[in-house]
N, C-alpha and C. Protein backbone atom coordinates (compact mmCIF):
# COMPACT_ATOMS: atom_id res chain seq x y z
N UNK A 1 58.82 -126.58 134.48
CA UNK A 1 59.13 -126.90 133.10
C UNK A 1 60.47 -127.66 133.07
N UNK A 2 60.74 -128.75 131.97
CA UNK A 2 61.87 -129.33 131.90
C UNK A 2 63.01 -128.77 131.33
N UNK A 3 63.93 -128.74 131.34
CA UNK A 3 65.29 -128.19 131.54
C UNK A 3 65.40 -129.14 129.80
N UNK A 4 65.56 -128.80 128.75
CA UNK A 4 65.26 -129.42 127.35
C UNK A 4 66.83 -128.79 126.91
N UNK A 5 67.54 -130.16 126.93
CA UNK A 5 69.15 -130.07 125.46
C UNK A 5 69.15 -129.39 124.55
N UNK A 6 69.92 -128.41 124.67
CA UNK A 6 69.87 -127.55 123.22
C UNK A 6 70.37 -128.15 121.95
N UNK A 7 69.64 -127.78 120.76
CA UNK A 7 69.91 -128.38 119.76
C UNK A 7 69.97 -127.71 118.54
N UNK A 8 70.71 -127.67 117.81
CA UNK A 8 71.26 -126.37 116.64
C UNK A 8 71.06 -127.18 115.17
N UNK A 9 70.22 -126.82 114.47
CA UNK A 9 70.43 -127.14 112.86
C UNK A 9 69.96 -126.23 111.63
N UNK A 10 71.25 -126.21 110.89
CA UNK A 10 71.91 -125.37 110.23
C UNK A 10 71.39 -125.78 108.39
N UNK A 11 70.85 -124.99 107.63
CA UNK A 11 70.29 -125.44 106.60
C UNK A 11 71.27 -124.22 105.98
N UNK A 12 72.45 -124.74 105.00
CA UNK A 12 73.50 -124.09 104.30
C UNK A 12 72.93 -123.61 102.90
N UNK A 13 71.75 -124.03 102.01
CA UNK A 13 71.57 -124.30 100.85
C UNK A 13 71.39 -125.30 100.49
N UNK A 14 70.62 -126.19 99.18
CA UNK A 14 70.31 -126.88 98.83
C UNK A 14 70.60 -126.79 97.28
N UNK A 15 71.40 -126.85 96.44
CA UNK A 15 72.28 -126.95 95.20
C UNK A 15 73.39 -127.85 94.65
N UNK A 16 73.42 -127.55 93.42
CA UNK A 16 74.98 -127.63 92.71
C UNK A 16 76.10 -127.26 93.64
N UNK A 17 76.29 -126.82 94.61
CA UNK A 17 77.09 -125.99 95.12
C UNK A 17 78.71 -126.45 94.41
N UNK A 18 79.56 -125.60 93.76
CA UNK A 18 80.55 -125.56 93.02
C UNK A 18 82.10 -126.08 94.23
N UNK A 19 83.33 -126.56 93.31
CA UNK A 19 84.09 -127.16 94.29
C UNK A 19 84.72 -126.20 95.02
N UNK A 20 84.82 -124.77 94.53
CA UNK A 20 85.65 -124.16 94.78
C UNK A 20 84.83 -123.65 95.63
N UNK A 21 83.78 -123.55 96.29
CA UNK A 21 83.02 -123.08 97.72
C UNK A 21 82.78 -124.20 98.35
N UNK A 22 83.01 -125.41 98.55
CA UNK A 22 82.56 -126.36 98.93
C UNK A 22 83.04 -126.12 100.50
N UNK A 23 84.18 -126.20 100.54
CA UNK A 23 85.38 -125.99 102.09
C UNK A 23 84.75 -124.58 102.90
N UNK A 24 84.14 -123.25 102.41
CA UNK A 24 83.19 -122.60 102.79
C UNK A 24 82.47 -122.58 103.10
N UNK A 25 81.43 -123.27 102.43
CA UNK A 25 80.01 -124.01 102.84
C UNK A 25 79.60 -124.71 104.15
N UNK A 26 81.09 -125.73 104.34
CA UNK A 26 80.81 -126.60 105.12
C UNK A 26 81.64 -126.06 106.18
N UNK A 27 82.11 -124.74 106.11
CA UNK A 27 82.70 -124.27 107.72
C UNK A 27 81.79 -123.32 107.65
N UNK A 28 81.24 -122.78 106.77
CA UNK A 28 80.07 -121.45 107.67
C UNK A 28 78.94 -121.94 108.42
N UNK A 29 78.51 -123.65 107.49
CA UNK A 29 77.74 -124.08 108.65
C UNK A 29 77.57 -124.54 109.77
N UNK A 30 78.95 -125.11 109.70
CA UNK A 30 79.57 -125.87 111.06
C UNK A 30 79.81 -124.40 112.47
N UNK A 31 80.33 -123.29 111.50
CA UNK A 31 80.81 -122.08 112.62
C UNK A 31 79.30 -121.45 113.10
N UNK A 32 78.23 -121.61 112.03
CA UNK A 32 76.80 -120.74 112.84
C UNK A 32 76.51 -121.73 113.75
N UNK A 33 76.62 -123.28 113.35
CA UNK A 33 75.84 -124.28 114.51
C UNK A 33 76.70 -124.25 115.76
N UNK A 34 77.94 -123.95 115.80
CA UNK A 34 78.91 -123.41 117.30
C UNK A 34 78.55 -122.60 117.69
N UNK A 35 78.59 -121.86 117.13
CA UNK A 35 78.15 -120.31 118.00
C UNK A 35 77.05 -120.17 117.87
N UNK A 36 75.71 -120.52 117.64
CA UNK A 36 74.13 -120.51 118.37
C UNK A 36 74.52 -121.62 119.44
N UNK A 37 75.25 -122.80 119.69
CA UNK A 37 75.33 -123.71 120.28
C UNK A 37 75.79 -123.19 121.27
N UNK A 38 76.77 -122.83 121.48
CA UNK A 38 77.73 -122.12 122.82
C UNK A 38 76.66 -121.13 122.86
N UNK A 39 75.92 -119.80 122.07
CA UNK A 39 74.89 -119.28 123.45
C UNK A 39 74.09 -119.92 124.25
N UNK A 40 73.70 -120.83 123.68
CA UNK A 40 72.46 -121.68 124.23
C UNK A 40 73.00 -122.51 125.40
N UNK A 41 74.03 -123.45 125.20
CA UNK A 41 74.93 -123.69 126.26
C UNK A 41 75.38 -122.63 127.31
N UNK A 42 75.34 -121.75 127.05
CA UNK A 42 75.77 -120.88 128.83
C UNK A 42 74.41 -119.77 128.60
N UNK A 43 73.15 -120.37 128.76
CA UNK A 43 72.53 -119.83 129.31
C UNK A 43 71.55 -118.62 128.11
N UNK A 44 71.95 -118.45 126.92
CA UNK A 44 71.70 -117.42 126.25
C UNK A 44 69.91 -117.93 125.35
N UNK A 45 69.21 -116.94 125.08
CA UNK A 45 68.12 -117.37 124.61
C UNK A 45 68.16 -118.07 122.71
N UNK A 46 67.40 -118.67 122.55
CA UNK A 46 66.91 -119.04 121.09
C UNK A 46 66.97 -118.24 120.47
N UNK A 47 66.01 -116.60 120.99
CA UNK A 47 66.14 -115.93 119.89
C UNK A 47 67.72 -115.31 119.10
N UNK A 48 68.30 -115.14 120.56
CA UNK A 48 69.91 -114.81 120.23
C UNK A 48 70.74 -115.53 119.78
N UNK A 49 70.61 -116.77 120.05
CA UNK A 49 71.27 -118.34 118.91
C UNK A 49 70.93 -117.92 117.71
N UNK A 50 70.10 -117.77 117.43
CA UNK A 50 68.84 -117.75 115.78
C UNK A 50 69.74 -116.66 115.07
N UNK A 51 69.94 -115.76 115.68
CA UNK A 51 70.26 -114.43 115.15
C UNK A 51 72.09 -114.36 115.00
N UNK A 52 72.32 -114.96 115.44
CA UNK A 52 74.00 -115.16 115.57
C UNK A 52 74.50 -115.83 114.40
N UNK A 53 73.39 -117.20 114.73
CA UNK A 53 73.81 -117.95 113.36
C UNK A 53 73.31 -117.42 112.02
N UNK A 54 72.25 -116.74 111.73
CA UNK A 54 72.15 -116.32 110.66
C UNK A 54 72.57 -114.98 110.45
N UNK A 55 73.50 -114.03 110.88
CA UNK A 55 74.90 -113.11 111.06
C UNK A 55 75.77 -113.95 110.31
N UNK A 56 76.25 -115.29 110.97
CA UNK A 56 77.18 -115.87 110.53
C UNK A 56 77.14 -116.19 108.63
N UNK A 57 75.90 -116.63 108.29
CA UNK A 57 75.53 -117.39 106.85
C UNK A 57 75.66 -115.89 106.67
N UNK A 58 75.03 -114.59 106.86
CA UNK A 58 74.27 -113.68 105.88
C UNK A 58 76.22 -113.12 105.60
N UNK A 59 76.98 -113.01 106.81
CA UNK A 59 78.57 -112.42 106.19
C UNK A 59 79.51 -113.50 105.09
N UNK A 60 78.96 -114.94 105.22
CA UNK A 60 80.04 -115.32 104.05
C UNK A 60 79.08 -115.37 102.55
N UNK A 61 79.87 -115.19 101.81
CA UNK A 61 79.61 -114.60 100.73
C UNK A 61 79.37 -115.91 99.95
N UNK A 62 79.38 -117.02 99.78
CA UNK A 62 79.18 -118.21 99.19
C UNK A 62 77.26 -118.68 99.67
N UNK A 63 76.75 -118.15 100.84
CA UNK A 63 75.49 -118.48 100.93
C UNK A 63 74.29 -117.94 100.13
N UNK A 64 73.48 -117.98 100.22
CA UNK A 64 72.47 -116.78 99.26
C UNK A 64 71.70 -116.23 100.12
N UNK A 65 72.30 -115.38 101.23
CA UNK A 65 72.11 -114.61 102.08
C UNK A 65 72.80 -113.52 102.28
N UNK A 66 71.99 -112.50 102.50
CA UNK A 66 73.15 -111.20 102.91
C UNK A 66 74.36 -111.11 101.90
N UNK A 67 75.51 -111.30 102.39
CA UNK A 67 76.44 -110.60 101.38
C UNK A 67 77.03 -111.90 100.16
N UNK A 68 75.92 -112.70 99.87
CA UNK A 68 76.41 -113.71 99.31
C UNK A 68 74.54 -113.48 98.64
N UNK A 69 73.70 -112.79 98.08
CA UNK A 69 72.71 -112.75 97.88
C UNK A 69 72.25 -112.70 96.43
N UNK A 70 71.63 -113.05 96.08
CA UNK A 70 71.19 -112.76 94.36
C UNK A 70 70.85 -111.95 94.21
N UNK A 71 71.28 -110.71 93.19
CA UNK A 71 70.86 -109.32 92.99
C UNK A 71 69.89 -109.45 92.37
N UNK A 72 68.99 -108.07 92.73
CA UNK A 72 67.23 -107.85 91.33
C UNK A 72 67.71 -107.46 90.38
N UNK A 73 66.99 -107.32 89.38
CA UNK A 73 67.71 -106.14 88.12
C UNK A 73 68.44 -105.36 88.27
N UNK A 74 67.93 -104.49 89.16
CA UNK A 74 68.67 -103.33 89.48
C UNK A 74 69.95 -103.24 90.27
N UNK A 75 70.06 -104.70 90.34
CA UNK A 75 71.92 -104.91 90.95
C UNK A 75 71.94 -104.70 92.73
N UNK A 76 70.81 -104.90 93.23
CA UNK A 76 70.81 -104.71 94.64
C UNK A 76 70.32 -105.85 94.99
N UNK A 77 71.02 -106.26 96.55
CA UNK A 77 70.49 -107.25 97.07
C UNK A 77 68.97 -107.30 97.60
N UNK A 78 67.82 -108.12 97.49
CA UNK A 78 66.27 -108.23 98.14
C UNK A 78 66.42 -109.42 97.95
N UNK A 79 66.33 -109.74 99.52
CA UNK A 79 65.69 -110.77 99.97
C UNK A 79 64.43 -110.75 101.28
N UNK A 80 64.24 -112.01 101.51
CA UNK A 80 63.56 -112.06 102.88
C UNK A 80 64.29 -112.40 104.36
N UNK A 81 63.80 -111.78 105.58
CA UNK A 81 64.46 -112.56 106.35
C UNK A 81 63.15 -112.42 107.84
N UNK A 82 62.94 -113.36 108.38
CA UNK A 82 62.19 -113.32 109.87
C UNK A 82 62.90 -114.40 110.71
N UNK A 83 62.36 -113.70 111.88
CA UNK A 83 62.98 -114.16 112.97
C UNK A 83 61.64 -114.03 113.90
N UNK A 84 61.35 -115.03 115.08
CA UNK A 84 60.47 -115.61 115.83
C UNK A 84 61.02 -115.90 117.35
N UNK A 85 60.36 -115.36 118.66
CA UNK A 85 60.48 -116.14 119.79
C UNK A 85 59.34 -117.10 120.19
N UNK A 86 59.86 -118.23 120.49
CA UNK A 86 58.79 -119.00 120.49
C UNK A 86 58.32 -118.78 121.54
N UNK A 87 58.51 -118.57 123.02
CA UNK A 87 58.27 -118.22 124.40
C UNK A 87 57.14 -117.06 124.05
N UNK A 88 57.31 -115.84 123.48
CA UNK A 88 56.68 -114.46 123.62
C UNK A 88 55.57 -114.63 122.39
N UNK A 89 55.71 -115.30 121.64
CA UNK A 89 55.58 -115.27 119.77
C UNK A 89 55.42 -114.07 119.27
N UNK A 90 56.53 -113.45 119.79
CA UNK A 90 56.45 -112.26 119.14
C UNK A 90 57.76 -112.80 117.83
N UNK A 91 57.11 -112.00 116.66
CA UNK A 91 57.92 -111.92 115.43
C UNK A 91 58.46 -110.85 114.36
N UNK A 92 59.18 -111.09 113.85
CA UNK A 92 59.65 -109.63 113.27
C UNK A 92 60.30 -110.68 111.65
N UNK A 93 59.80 -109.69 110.50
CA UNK A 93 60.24 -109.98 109.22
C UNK A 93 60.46 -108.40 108.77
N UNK A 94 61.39 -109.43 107.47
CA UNK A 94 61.83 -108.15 106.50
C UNK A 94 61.31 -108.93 105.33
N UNK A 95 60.94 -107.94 103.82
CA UNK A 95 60.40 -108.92 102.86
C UNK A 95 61.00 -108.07 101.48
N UNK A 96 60.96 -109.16 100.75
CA UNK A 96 61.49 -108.58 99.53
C UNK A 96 60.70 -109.92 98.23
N UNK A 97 60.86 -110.26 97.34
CA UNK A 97 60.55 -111.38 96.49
C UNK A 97 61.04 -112.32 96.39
N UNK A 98 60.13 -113.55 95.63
CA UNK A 98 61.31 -114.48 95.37
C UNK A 98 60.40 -116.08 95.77
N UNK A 99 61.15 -116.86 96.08
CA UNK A 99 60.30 -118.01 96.00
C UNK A 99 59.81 -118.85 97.27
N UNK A 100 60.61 -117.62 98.65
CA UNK A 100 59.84 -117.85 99.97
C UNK A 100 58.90 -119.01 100.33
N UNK A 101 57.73 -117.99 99.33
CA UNK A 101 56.33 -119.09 99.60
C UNK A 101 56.39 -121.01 99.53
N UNK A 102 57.63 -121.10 98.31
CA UNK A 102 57.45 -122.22 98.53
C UNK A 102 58.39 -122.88 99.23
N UNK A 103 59.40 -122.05 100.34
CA UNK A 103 60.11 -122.83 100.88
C UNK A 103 59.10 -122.57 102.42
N UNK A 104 58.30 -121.67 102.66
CA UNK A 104 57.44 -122.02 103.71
C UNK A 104 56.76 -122.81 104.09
N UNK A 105 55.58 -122.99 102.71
CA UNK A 105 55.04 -124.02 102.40
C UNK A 105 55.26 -125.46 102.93
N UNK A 106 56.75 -125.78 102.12
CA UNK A 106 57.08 -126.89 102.39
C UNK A 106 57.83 -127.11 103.82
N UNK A 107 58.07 -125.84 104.29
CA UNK A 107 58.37 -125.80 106.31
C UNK A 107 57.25 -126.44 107.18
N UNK A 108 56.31 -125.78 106.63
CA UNK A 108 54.91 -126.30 107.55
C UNK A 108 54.10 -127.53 107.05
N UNK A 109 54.41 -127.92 105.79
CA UNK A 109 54.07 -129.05 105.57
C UNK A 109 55.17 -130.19 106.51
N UNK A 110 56.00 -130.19 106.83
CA UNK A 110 57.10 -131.33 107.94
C UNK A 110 55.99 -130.89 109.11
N UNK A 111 56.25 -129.65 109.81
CA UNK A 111 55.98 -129.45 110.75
C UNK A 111 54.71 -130.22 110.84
N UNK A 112 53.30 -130.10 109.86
CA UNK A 112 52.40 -131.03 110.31
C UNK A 112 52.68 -132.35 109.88
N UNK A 113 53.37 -132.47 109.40
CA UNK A 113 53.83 -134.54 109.47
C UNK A 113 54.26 -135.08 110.64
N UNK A 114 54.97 -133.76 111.77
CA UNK A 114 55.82 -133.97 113.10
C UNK A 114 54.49 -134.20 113.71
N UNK A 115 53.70 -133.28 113.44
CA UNK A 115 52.26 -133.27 114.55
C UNK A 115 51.76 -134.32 114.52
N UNK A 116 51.72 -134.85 113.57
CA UNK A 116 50.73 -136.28 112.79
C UNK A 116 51.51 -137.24 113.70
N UNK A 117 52.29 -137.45 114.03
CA UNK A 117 52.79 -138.62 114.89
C UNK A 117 54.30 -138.84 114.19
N UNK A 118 54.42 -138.49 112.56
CA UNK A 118 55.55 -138.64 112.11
C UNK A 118 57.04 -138.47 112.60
N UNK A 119 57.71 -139.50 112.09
CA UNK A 119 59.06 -138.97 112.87
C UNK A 119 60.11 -137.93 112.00
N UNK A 120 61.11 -137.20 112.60
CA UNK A 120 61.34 -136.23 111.62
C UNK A 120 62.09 -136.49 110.37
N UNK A 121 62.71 -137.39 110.37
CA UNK A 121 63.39 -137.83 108.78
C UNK A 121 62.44 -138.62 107.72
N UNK A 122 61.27 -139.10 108.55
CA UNK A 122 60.50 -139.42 107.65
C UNK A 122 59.93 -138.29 106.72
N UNK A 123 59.42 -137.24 107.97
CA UNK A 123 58.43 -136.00 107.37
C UNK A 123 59.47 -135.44 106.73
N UNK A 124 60.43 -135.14 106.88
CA UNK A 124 61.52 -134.17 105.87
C UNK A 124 61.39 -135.11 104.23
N UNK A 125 61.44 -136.35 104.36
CA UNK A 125 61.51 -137.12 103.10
C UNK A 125 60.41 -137.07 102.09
N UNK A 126 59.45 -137.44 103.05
CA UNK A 126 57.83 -137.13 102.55
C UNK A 126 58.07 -135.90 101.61
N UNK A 127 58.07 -134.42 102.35
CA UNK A 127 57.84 -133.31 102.39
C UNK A 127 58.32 -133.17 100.72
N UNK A 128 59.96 -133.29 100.78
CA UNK A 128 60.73 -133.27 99.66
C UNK A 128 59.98 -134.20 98.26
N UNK A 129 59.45 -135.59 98.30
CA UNK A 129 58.83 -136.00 97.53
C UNK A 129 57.09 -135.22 96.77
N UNK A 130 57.09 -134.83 97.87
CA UNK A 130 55.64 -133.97 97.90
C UNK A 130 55.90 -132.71 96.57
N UNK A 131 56.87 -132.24 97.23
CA UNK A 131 57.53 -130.90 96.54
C UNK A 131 57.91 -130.97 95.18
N UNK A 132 58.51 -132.04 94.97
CA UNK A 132 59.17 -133.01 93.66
C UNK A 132 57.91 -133.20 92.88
N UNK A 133 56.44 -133.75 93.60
CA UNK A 133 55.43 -134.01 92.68
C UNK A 133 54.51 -133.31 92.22
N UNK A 134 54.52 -131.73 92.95
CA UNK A 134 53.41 -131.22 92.42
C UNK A 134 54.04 -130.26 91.77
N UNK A 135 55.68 -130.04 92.01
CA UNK A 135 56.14 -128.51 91.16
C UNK A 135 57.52 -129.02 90.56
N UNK A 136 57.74 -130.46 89.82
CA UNK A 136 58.86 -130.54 89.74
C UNK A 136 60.68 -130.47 90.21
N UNK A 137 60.57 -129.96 91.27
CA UNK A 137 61.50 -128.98 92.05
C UNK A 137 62.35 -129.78 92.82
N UNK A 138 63.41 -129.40 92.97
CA UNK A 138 64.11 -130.03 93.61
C UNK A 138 64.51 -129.20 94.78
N UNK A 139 65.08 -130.00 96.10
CA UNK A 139 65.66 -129.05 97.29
C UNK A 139 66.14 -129.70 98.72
N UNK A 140 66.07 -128.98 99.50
CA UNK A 140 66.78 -129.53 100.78
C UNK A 140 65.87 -128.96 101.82
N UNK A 141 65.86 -130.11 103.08
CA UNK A 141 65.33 -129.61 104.36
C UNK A 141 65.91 -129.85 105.44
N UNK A 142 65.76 -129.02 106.61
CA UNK A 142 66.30 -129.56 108.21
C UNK A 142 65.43 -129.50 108.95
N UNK A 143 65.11 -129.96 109.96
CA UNK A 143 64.15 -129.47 110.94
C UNK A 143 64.44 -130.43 112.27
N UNK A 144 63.69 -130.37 113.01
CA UNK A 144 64.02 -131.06 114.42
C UNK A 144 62.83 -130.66 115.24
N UNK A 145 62.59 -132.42 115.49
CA UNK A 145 61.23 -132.37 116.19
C UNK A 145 61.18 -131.65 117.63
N UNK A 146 60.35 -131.81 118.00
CA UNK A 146 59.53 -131.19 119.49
C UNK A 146 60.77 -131.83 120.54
N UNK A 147 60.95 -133.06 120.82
CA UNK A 147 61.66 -134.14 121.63
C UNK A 147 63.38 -133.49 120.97
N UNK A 148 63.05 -132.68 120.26
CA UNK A 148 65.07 -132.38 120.03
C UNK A 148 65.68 -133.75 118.77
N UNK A 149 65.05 -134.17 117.70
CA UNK A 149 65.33 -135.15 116.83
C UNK A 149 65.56 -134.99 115.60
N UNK A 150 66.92 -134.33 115.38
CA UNK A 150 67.21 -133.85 113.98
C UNK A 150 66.84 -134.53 113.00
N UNK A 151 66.95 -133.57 111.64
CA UNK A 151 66.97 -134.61 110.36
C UNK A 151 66.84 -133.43 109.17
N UNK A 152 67.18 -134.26 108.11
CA UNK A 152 67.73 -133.75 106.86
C UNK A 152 67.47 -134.56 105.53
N UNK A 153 67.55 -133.80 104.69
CA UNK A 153 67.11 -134.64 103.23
C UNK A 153 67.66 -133.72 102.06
N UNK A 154 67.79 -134.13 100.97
CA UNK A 154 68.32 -133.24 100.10
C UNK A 154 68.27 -133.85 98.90
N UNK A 155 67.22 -132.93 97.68
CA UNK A 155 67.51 -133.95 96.51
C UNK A 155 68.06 -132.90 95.34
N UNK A 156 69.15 -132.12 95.49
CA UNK A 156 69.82 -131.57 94.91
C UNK A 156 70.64 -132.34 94.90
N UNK A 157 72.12 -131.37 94.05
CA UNK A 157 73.15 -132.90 94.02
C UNK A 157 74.31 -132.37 95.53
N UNK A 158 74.32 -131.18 95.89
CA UNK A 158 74.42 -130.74 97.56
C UNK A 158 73.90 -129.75 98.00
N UNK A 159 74.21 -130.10 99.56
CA UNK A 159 73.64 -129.19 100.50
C UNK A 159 74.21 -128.99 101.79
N UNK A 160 74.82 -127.91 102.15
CA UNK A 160 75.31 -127.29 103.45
C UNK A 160 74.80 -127.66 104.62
N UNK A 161 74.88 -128.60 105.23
CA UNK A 161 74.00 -128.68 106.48
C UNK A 161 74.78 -128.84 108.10
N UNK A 162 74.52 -128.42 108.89
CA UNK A 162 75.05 -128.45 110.25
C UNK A 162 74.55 -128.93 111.35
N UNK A 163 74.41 -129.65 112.44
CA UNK A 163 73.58 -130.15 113.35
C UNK A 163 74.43 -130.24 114.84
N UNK A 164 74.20 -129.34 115.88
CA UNK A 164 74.98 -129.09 116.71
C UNK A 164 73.99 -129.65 118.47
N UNK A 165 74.59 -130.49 118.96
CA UNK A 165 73.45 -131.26 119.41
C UNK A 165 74.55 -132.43 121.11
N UNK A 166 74.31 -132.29 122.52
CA UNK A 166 75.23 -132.82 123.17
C UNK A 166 76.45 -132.80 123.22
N UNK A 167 76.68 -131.58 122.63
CA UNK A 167 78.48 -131.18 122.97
C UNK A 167 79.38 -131.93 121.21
N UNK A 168 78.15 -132.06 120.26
CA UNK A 168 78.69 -132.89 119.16
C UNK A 168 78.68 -132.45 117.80
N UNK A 169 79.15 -132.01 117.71
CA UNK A 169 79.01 -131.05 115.81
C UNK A 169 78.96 -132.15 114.35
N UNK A 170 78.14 -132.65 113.61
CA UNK A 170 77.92 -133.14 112.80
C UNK A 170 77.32 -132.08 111.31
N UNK A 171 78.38 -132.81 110.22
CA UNK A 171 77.61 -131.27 109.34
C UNK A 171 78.44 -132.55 107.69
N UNK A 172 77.53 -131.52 106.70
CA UNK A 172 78.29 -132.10 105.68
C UNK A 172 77.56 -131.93 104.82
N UNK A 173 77.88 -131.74 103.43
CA UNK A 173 77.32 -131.29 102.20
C UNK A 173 77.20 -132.26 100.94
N UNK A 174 77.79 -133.21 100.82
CA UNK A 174 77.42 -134.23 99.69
C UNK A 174 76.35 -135.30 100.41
N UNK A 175 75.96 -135.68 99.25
CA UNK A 175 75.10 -136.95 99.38
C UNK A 175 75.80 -137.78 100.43
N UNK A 176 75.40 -138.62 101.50
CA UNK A 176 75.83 -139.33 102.63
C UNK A 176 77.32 -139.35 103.33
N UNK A 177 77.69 -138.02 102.92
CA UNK A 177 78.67 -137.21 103.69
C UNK A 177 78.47 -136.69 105.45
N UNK A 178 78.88 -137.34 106.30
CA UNK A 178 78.16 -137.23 107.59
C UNK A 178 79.41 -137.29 108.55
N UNK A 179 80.20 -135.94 108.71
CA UNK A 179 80.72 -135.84 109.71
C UNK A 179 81.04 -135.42 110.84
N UNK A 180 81.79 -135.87 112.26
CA UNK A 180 81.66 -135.62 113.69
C UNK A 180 82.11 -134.73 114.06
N UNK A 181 82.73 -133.94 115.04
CA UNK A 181 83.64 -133.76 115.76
C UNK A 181 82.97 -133.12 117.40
N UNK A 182 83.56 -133.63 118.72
CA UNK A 182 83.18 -133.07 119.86
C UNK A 182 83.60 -131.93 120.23
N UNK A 183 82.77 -131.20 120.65
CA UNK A 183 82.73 -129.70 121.05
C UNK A 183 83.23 -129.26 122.00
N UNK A 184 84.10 -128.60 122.46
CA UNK A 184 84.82 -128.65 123.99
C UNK A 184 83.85 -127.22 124.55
């Protein structure tokens, strides 16, 4: 089997996100795409990247995860959360309500645009227009093809995103906001 570049991308939210979390946003995503990046870099599995970085989103309190979560009526946090090895396919979820279905939905709708021959910023674009036409809705996607080929889209007015990829951290939350820095 080929020895395949690890590659990290980080989906922060897809919103309004307010100014006064903005500088949050864009270091919780940048800090989960390092640290799944550095396990994966010395050797550590996917599933333990996966799980690190979403530790990282579920403790800051600006994400809508974990301690940053939308309460039910009853003032308690429910949400969803799964986690997947792709090697074993073994999987494990937790479930609670909410609008999941249609952010799955629109997961596996890219994923078969990737299959289709599509490339991935196309299918993320598609996907989002798709989403826009049959439910009004607005939102954000990341994904990264088979070959390791990030990409992103967002038709909110922002979105948290991170992409950790050849020793190179790229992340950023406004509309064509796209910045670098190398990873030591």
């Amino acid at each position: 089997m080929n020895k395949v570049e690890p590659v990290v991308v980080i989906h922060g939210g897809a919103w309004a996100i307010p100014e006064n979390i903005s500088n949050a946003s864009r270091n919780g995503v940048k800090l989960a795409a390092k640290k799944a990046y550095e396990i994966l870099k010395n050797g550590g599995s996917a599933l333990d990247a996966v799980e690190e970085a979403v530790v990282i989103l579920e403790d800051e309190a600006v994400f809508d995860a974990g301690k940053g979560s939308c309460l039910n009526a009853a003032g308690l946090i429910e949400m969803d959360a799964s986690i997947m090895d792709g090697t074993s396919l073994k999987a494990g979820w937790s479930t609670g309500h909410g609008e999941s279905i249609i952010k799955i939905c629109l997961a596996k709708h890219i994923i078969c645009l990737m299959e289709s021959g599509m490339k991935a910023q196309e299918a993320v674009e598609q996907s989002l227009q798709l989403m826009n036409s049959r439910i009004k809705g607005a939102g954000g996607a990341i994904c990264i093809s088979a070959s390791g080929e990030p990409a992103f889209q967002f038709t909110t007015g922002r979105m948290a995103w991170a992409i950790a990829k050849a020793d190179v951290l790229s992340w950023g939350l406004d509309p064509k906001e796209y910045n670098t820095e190398k990873m030591a």
